[in-house]
Every structure is written in structure tokens, then in C-alpha cells.
N, C-alpha and C. Protein backbone atom coordinates (compact mmCIF):
# COMPACT_ATOMS: atom_id res chain seq x y z
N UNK A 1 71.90 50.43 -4.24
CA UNK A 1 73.09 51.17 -4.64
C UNK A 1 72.98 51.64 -6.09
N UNK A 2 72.12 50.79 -7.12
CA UNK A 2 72.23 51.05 -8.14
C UNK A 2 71.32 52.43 -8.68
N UNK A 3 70.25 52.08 -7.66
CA UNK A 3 69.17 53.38 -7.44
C UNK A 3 69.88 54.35 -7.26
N UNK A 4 70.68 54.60 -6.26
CA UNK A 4 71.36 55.95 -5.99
C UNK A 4 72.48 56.61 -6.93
N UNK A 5 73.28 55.72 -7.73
CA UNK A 5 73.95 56.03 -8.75
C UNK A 5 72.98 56.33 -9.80
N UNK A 6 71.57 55.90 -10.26
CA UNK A 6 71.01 56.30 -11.24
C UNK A 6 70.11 57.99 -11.04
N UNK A 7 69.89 57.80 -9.80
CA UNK A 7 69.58 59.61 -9.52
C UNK A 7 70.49 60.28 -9.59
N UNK A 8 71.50 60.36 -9.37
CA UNK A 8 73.14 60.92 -9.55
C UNK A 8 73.40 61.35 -11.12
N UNK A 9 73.29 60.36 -11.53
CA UNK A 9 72.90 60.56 -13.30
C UNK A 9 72.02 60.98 -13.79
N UNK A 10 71.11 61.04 -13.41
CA UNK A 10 69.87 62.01 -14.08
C UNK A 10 69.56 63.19 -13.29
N UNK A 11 70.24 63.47 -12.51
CA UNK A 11 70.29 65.25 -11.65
C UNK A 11 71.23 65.98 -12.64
N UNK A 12 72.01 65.10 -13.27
CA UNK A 12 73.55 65.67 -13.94
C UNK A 12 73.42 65.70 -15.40
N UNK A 13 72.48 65.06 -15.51
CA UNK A 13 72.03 65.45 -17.15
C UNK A 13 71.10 66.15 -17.44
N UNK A 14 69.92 66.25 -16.39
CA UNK A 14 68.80 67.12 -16.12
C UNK A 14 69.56 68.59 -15.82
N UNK A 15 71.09 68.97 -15.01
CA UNK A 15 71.33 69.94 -14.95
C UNK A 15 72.08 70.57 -16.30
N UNK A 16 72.53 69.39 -16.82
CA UNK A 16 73.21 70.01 -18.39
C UNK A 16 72.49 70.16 -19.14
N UNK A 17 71.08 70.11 -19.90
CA UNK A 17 70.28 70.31 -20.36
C UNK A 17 69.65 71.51 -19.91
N UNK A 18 69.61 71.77 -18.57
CA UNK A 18 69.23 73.36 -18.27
C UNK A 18 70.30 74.34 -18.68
N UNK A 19 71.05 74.18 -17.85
CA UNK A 19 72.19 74.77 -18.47
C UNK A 19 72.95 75.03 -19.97
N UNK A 20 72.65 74.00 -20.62
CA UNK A 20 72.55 74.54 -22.23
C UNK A 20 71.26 75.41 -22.94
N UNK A 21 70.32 75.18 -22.33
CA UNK A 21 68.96 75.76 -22.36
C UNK A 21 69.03 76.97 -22.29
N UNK A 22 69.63 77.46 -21.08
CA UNK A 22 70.33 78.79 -20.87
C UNK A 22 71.43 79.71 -21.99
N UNK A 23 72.42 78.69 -22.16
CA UNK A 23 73.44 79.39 -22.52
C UNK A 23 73.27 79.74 -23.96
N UNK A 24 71.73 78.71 -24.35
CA UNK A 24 71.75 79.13 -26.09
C UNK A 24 70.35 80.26 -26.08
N UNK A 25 69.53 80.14 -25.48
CA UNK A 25 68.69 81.22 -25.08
C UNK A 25 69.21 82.78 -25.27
N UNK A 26 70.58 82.94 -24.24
CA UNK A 26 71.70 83.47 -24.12
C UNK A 26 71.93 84.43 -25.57
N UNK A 27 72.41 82.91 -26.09
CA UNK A 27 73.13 83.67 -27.31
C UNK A 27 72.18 84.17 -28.27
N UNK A 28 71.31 83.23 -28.83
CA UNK A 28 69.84 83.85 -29.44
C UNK A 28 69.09 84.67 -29.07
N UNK A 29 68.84 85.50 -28.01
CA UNK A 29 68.18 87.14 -27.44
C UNK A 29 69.82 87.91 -27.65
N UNK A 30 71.30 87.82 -26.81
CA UNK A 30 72.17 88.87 -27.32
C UNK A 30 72.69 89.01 -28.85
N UNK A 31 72.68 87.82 -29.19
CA UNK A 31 73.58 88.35 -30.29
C UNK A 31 72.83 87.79 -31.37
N UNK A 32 71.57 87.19 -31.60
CA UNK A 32 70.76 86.49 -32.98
C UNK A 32 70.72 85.68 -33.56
N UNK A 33 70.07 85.59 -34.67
CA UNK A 33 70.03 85.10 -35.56
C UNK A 33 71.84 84.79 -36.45
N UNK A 34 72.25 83.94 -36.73
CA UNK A 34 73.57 84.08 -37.75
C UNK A 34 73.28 84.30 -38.54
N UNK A 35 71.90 83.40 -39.37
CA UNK A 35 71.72 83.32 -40.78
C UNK A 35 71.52 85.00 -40.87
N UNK A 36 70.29 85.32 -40.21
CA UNK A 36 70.25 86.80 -40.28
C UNK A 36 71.52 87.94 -40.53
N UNK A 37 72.12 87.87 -39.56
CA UNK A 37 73.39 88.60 -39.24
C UNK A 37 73.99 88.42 -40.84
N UNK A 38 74.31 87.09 -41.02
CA UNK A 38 74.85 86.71 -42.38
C UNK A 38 74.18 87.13 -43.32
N UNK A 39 73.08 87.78 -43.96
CA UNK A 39 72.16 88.03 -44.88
C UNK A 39 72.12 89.49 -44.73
N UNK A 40 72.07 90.14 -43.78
CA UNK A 40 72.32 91.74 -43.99
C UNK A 40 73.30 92.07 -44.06
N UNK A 41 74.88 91.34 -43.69
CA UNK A 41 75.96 91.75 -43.94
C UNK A 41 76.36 91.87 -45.28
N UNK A 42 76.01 90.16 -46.07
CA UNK A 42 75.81 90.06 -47.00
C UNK A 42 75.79 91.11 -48.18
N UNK A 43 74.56 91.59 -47.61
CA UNK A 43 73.79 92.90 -48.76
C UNK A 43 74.22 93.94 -48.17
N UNK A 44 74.84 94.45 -47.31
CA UNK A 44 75.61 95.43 -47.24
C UNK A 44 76.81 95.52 -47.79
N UNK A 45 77.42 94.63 -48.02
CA UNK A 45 78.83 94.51 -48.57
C UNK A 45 78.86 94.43 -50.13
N UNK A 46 77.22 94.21 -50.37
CA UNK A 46 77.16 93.99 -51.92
C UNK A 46 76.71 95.07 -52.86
N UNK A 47 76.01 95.95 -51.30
CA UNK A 47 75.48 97.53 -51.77
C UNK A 47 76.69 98.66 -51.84
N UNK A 48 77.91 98.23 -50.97
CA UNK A 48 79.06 99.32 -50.38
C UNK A 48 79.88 99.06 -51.77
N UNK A 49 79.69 97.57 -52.40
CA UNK A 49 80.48 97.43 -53.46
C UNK A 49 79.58 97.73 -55.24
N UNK A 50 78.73 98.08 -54.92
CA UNK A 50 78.07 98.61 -56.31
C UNK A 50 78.25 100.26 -56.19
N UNK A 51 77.88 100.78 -54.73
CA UNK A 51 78.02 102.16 -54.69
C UNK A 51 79.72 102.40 -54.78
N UNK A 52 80.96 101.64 -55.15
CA UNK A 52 81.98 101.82 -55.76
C UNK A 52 82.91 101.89 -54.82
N UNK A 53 82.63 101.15 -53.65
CA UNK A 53 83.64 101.20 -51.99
C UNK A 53 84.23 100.03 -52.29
N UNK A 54 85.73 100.04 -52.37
CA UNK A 54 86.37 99.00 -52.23
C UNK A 54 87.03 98.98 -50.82
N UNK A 55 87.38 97.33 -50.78
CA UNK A 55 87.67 96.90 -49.72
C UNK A 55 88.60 97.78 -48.57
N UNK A 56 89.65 98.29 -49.06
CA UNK A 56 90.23 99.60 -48.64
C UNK A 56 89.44 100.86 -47.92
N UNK A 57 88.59 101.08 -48.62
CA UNK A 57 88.10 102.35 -48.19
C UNK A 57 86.90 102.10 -46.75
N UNK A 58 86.86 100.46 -46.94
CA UNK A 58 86.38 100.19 -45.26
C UNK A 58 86.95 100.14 -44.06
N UNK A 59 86.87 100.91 -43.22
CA UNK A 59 88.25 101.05 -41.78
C UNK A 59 87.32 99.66 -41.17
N UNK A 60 86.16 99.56 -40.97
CA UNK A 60 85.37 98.68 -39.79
C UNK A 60 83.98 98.41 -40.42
N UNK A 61 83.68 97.03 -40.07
CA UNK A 61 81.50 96.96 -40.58
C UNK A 61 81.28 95.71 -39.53
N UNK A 62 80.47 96.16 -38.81
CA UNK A 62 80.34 95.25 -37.95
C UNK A 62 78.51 95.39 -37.70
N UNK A 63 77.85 94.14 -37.60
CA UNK A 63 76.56 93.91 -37.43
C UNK A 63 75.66 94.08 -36.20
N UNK A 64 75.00 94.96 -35.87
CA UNK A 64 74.77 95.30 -34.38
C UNK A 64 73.16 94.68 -34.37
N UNK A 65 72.56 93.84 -32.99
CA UNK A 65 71.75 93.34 -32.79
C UNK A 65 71.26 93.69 -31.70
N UNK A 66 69.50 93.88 -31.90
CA UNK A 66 69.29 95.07 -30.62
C UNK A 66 67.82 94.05 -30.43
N UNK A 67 68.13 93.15 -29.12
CA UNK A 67 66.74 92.59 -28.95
C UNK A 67 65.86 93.39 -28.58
N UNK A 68 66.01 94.42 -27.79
CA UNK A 68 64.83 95.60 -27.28
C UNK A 68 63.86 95.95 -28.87
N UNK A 69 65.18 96.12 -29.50
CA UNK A 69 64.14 97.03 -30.74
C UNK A 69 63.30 95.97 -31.43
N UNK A 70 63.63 94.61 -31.19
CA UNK A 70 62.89 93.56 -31.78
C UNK A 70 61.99 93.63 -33.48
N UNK A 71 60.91 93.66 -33.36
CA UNK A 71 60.21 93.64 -34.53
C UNK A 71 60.63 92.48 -35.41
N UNK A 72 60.70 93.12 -37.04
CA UNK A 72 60.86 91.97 -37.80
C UNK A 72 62.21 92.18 -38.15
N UNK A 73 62.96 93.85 -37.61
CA UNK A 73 64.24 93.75 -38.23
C UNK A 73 64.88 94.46 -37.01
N UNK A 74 65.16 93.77 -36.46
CA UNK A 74 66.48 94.48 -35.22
C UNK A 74 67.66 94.43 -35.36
N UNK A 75 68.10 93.80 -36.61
CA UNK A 75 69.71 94.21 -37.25
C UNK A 75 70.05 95.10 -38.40
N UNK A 76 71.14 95.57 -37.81
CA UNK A 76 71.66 97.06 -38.26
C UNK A 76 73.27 96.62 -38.71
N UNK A 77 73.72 97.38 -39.36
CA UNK A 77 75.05 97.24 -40.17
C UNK A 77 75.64 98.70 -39.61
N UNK A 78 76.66 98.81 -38.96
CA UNK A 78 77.34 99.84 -38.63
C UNK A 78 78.73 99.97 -39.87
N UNK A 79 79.23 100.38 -40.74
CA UNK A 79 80.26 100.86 -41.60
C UNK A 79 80.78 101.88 -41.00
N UNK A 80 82.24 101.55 -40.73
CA UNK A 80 82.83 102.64 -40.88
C UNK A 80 84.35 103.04 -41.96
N UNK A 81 84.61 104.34 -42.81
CA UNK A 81 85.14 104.75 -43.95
C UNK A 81 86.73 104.93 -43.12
N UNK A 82 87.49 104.62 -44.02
CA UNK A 82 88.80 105.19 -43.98
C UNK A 82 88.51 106.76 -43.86
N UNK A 83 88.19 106.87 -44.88
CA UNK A 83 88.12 108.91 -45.19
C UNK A 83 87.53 109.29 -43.83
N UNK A 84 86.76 109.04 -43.35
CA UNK A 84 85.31 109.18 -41.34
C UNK A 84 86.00 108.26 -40.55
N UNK A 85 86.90 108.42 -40.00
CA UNK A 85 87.06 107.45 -39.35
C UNK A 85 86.09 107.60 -38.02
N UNK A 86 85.81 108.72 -37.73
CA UNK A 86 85.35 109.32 -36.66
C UNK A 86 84.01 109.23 -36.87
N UNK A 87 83.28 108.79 -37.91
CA UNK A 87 81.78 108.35 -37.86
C UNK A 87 81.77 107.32 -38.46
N UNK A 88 80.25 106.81 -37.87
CA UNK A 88 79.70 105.71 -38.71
C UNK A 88 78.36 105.26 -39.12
N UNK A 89 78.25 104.97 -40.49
CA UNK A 89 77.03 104.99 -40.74
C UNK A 89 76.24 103.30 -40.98
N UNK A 90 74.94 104.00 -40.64
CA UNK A 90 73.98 102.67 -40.32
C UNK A 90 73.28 102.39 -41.27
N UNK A 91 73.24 100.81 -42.04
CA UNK A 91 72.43 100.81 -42.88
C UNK A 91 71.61 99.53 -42.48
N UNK A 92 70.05 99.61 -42.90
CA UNK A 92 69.24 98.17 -42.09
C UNK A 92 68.27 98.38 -43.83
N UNK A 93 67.56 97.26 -43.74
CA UNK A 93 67.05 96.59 -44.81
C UNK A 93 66.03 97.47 -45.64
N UNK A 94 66.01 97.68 -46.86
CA UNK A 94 64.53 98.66 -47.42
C UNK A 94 63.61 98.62 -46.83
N UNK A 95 63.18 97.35 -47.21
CA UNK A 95 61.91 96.38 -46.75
C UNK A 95 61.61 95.70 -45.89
N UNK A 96 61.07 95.82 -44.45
CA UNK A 96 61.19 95.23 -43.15
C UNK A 96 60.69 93.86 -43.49
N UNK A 97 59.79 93.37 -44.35
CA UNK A 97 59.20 91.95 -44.65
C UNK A 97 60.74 91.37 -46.04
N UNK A 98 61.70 91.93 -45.75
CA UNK A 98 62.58 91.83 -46.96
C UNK A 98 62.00 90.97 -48.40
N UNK A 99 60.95 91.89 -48.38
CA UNK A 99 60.74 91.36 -50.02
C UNK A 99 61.30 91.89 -51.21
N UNK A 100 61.89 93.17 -50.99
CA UNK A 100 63.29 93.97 -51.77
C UNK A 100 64.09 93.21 -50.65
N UNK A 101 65.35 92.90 -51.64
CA UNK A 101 66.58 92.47 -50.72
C UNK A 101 67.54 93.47 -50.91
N UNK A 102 67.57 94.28 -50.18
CA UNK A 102 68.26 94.95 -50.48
C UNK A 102 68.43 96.09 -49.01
N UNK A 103 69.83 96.85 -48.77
CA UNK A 103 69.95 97.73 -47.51
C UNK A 103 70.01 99.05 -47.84
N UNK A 104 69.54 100.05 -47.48
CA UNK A 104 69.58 101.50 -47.67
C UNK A 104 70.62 102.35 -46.19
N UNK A 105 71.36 103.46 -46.68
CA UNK A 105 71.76 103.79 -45.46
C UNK A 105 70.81 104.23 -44.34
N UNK A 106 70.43 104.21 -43.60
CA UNK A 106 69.30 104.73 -42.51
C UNK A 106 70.01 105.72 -41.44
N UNK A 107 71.40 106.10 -41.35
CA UNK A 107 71.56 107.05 -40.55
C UNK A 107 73.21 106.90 -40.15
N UNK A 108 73.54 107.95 -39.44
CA UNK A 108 74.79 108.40 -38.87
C UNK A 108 75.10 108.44 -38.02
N UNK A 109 76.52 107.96 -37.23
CA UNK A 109 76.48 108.14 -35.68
C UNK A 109 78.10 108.46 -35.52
N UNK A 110 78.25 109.01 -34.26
CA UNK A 110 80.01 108.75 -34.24
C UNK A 110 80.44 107.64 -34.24
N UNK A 111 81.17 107.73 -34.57
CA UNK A 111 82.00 105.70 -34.44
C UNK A 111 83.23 105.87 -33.23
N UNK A 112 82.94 104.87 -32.68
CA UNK A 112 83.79 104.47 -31.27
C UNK A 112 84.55 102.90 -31.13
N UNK A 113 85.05 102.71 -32.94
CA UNK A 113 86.01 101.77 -33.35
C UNK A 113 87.65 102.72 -32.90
């Protein structure tokens, strides 16, 4: 009896261990890295505020993560302006090995905030 309660218990921990296996897999291919995410937001917010954007003049900035595009930098900073509300622009890192720390704008898109 004790046998059969102990396979019972280790099917059920063997399945929660897959199952977390999964669900963090999951989150690490959709949505990344944090520290990452946290480090280009970072320097975007520190570049929007030297180029003289105050907090106001941001409608939306949200961090977009693209496992397809992979490489060494698959995160992108989407901004979008009070003044544009209707676009938004993309800024991702100078330096793909970020040895400048620092983000440049890299491009324009409509915004669908």
C-alpha cells in the first residue's frame, strides 16, 4: 500500500516539474529576458530624457520582444509622443555587443496604442 501511495507521489511531482519546465520556457522564448527588457528601457528613458522629453510628452513606451529575430539583440523600445499619437518610434541599442550603452532611434511605425 505504501508502494502505491509512493508512485502516486512521484507521477505528481514528476508532472509539476514538467509543467513548470514548460510554463517558464514559455515565458523566456515570449516575452525574455527582464534584466534585458529592464536595461534597454532603462536607456531609453535616459536617452528620451537628455534629448529633452519629459515625462508628459510620452503618450506610451513599451518594450517589444521578438524571439524570431533572435540574435544578440531582439529587444526594441516602441515610444510613443503626445504630439504622434498616431506613430511610433523604435529605438534598439547602438551597439549589438552593447559595449556603447546606449539606444539610437532605429525607425518609425504607426502606433496602434
Amino acid at each position: 500500500m505504501k508502494i502505491f501511495h509512493k508512485k502516486y507521489i512521484f507521477v505528481a511531482i514528476f508532472i509539476l516539474l514538467v509543467f513548470n519546465n514548460i510554463v517558464l520556457r514559455y515565458k523566456i522564448f515570449f516575452i525574455g529576458d527582464q534584466r534585458e527588457r529592464e536595461q534597454i528601457l532603462s536607456s531609453t528613458t535616459w536617452k528620451l530624457y537628455k534629448d529633452g522629453y519629459d515625462e508628459k510628452d510620452i503618450k506610451k513606451i513599451k518594450v517589444q520582444y521578438s524571439a524570431l529575430k533572435g540574435g544578440t539583440s531582439p529587444y526594441d523600445v516602441l515610444v510613443v509622443f503626445s504630439k504622434e499619437p498616431y506613430r511610433a518610434y523604435l529605438y534598439s541599442w547602438i551597439d549589438v555587443n552593447k559595449k556603447e550603452k546606449g539606444v539610437q532611434p532605429s525607425g518609425d511605425c504607426t502606433s496602434n496604442f
